[in-house]
Protein backbone atom coordinates (compact mmCIF):
# COMPACT_ATOMS: atom_id res chain seq x y z
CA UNK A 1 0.00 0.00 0.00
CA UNK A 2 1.40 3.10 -0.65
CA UNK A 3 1.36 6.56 1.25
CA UNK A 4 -1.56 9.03 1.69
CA UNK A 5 -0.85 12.21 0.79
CA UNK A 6 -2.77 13.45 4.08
CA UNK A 7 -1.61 13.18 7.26
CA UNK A 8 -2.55 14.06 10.93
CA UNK A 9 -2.30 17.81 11.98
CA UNK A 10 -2.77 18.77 8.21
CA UNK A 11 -5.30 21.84 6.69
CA UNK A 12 -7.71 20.56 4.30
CA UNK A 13 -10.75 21.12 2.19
CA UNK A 14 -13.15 18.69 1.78
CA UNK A 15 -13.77 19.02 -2.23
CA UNK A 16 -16.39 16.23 -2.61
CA UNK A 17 -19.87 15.32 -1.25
CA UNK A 18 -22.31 16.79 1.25
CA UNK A 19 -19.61 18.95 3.13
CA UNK A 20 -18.25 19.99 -0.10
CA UNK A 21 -15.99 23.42 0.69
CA UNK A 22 -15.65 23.31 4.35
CA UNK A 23 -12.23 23.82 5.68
CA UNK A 24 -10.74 21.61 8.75
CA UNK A 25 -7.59 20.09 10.57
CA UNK A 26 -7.26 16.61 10.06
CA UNK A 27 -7.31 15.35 13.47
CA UNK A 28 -6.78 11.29 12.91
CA UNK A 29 -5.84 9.15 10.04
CA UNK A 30 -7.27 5.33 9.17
CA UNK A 31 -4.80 3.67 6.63
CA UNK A 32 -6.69 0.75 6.32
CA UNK A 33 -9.89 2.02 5.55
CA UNK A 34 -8.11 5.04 3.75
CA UNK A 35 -10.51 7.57 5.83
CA UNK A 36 -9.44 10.88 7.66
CA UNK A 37 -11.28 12.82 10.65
CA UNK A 38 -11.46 16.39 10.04
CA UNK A 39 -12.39 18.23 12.81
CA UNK A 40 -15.52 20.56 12.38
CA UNK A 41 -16.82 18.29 9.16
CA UNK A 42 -18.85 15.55 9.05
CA UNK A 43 -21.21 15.10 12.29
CA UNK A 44 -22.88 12.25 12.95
CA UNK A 45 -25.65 11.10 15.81
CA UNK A 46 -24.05 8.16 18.27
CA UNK A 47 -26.31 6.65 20.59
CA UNK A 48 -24.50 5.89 23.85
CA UNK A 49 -25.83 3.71 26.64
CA UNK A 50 -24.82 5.22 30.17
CA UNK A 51 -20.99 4.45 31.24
CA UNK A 52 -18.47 6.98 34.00
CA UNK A 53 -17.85 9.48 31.16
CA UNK A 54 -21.80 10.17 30.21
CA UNK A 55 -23.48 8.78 33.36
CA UNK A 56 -27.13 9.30 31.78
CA UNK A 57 -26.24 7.77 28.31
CA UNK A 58 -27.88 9.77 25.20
CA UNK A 59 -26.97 11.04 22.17
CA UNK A 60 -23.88 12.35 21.35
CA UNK A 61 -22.47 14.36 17.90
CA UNK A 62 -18.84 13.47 16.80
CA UNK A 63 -16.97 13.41 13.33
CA UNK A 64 -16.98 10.21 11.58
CA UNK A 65 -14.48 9.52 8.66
CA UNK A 66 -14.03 11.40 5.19
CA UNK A 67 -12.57 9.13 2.43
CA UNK A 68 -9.36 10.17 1.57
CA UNK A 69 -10.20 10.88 -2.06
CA UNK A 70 -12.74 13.72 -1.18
CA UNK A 71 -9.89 16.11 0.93
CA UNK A 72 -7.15 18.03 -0.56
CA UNK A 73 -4.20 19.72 1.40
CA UNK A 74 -4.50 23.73 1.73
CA UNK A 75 -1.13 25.34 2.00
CA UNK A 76 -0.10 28.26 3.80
CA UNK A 77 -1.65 30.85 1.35
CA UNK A 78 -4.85 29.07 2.22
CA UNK A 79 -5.22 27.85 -1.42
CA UNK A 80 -5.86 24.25 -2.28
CA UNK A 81 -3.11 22.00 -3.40
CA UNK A 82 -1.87 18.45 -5.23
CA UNK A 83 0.85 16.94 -2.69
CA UNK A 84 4.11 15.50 -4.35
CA UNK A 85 7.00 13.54 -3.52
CA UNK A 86 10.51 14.61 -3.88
CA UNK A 87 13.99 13.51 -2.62
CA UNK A 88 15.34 16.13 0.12
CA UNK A 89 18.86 16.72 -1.69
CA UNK A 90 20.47 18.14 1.86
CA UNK A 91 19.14 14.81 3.64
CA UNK A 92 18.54 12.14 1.04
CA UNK A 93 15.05 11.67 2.71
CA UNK A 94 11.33 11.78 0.73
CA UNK A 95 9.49 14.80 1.27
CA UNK A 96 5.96 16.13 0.36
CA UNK A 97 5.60 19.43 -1.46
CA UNK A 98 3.49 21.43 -3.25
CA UNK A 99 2.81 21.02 -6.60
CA UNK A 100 1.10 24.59 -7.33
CA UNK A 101 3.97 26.53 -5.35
CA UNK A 102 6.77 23.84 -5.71
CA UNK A 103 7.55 24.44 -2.23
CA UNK A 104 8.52 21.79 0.80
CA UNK A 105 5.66 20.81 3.27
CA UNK A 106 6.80 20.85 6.94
């Protein structure tokens, strides 16, 4: 399997499907189902039975997963961006950058 090109702590937009233009932080990745949680996008209903955190139980509203295909990295100019991969020539290592600005993604 090969790398995503999103990772955790990144900006993106969600350019795809019912939350089509909202803007988030990508707060946890799933490789295997190739799925991201962005915060602020994608709400869904959970209905928990009472436990110590939520002694009465109910329903609760959290993210649930955005494929993977539907997000695209925003870089620092707040535009939307293709992610490539590049060999670092100071360190030999891969790194992602952006292909509309060409530059390196920390």
């Amino acid at each position: 399997m090969s790398k995503l090109h999103i990772k955790k702590g990144d900006n993106v937009v969600v350019i795809a499907g019912d939350h089509k233009g909202e803007k988030g932080k990508v707060m946890e990745v799933n490789v295997e189902k190739q799925s991201a949680i962005v915060e602020g996008v994608n709400f869904v209903s959970k209905h928990t039975r009472p436990n110590t955190e939520n002694p009465k139980g109910g329903i609760v509203q959290k993210e649930a997963g955005v494929h993977i295909s539907n997000l695209k990295f925003v870089d620092g100019k707040g535009k939307a961006t293709r992610i490539g991969r590049k060999l670092d020539e100071k360190t030999g290592k891969s790194v992602r950058y952006s292909k509309k600005t060409g530059e390196v993604i920390k």
